[in-house]
N, C-alpha and C. Protein backbone atom coordinates (compact mmCIF):
# COMPACT_ATOMS: atom_id res chain seq x y z
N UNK A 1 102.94 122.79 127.86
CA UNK A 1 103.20 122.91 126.44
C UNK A 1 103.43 121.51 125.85
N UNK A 2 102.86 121.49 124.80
CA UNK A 2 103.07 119.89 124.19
C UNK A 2 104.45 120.07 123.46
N UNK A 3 104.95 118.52 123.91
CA UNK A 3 106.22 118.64 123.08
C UNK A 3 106.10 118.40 121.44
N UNK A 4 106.66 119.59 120.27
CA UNK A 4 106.22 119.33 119.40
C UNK A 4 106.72 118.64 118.42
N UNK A 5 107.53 118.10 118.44
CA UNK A 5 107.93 116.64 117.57
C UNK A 5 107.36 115.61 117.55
N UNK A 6 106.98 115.11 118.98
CA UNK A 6 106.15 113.88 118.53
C UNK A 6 104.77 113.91 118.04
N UNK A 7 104.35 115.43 118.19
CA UNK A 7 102.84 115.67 117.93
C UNK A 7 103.24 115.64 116.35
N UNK A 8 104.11 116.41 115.73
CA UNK A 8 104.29 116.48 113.66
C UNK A 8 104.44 115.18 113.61
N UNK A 9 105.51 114.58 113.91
CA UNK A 9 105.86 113.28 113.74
C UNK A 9 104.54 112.17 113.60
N UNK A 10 103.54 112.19 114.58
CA UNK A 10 102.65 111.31 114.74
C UNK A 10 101.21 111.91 113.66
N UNK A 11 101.66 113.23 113.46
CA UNK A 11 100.53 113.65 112.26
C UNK A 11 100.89 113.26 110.83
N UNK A 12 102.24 113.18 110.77
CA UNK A 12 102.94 112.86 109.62
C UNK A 12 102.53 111.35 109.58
N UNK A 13 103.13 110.55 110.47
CA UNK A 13 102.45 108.88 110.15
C UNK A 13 101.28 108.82 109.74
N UNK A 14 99.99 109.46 110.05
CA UNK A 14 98.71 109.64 110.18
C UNK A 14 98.37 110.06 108.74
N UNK A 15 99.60 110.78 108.05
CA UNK A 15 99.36 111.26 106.64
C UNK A 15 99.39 110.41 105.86
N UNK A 16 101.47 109.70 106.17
CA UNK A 16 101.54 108.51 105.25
C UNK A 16 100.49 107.67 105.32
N UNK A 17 99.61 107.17 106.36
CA UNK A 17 99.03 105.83 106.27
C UNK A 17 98.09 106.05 105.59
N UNK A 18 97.17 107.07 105.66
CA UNK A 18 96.00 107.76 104.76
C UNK A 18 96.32 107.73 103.25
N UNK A 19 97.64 108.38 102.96
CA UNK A 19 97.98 108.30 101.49
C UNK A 19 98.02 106.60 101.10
N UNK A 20 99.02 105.90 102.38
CA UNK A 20 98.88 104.63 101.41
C UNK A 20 97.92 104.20 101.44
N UNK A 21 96.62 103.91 102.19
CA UNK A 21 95.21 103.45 102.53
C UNK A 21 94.78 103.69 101.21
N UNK A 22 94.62 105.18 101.23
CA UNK A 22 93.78 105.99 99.31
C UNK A 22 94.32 104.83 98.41
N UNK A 23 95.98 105.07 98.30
CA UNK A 23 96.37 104.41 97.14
C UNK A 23 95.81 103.28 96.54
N UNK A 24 95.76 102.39 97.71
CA UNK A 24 95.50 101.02 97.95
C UNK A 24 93.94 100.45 97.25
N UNK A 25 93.24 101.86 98.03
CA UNK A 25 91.88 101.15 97.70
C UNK A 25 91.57 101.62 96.39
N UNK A 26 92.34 103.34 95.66
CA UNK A 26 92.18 103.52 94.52
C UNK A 26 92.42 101.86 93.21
N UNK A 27 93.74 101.79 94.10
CA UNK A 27 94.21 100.13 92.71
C UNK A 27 93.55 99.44 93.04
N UNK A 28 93.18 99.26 94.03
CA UNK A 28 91.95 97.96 94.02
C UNK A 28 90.14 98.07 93.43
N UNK A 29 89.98 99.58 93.08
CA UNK A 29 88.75 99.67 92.40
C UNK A 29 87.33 99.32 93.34
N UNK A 30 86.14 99.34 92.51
CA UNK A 30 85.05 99.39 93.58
C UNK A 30 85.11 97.69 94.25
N UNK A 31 84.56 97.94 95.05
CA UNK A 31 84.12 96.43 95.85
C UNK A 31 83.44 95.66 95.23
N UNK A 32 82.05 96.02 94.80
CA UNK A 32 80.95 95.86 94.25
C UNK A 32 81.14 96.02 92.92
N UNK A 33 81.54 96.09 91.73
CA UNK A 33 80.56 96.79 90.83
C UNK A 33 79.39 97.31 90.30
N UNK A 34 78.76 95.45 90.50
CA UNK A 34 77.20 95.34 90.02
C UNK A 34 76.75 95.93 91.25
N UNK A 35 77.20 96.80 91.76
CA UNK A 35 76.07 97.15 93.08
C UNK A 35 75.11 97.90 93.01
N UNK A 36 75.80 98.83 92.29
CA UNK A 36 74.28 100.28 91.48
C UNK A 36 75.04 100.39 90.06
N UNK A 37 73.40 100.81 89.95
CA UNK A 37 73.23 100.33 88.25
C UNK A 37 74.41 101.44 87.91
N UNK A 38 74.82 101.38 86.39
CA UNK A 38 75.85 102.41 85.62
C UNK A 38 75.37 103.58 86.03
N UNK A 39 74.33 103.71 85.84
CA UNK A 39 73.72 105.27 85.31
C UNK A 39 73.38 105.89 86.28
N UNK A 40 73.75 106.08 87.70
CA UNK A 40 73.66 106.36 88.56
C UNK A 40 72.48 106.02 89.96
N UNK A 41 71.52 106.84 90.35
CA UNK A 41 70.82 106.22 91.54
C UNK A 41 69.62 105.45 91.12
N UNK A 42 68.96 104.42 91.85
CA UNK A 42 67.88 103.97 91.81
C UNK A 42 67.05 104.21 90.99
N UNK A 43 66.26 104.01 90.49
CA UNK A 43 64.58 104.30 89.49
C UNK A 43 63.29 103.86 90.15
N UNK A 44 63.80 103.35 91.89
CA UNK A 44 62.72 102.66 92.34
C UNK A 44 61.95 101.21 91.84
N UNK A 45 62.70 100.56 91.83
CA UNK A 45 62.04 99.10 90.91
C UNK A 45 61.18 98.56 92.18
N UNK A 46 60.74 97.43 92.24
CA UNK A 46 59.71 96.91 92.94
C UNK A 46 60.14 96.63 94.82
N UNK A 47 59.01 96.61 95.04
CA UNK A 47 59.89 96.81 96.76
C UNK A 47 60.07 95.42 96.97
N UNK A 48 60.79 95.05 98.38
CA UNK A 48 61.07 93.71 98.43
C UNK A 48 60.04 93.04 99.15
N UNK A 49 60.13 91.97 99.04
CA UNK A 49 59.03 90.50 99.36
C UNK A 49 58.47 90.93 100.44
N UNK A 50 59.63 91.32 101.84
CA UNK A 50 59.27 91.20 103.18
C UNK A 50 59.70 92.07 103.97
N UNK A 51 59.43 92.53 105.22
CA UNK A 51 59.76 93.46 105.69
C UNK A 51 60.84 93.65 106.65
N UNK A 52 61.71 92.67 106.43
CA UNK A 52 62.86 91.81 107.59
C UNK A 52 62.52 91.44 108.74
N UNK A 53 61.21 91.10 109.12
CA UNK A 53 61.10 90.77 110.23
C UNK A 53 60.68 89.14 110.50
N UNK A 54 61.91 88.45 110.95
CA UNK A 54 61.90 87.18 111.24
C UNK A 54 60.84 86.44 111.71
N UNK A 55 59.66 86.81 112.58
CA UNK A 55 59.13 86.27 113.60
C UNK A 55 59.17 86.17 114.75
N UNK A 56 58.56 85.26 115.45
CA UNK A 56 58.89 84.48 116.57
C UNK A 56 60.10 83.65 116.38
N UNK A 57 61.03 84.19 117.34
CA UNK A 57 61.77 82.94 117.59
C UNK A 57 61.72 82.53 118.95
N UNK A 58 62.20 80.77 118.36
CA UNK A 58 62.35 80.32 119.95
C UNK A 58 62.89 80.76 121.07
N UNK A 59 62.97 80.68 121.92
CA UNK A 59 63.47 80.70 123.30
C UNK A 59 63.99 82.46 123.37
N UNK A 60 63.20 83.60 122.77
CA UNK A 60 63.72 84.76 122.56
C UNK A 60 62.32 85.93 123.01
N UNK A 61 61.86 84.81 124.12
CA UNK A 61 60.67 85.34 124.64
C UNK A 61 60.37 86.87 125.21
N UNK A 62 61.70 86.48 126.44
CA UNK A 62 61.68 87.73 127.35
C UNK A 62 62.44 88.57 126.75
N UNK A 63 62.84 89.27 125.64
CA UNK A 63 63.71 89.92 125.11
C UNK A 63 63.26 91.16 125.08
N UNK A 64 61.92 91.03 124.99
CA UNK A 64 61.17 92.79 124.16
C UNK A 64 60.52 93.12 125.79
């Protein structure tokens, strides 16, 4: 049988820290703003330059 105090007890910390975490990041607002536009998702604007793929690099021969 689990002893059950330290199991509430340690769910209870688990609560407070969550509530203060929320709080925290609520007052601190988005990260980003300019990250996405106001008006919600994408419209698809133009794709990007490249396809992330670096190349060859040096000395990163035997890797693949």
């Amino acid at each position: 049988m689990l002893p059950a105090r330290p199991v509430i007890g340690f769910v209870a910390l688990l609560a407070v820290l969550f509530a203060l975490s929320y709080g925290a990041g609520a007052a601190a607002g988005p990260v980003a703003p300019g990250l996405h536009p106001a008006g919600g998702a994408r419209t698809g604007g133009p794709a990007p330059a490249h396809n992330g793929d670096m190349g060859r690099m040096p000395g990163m021969d035997g890797m693949r």
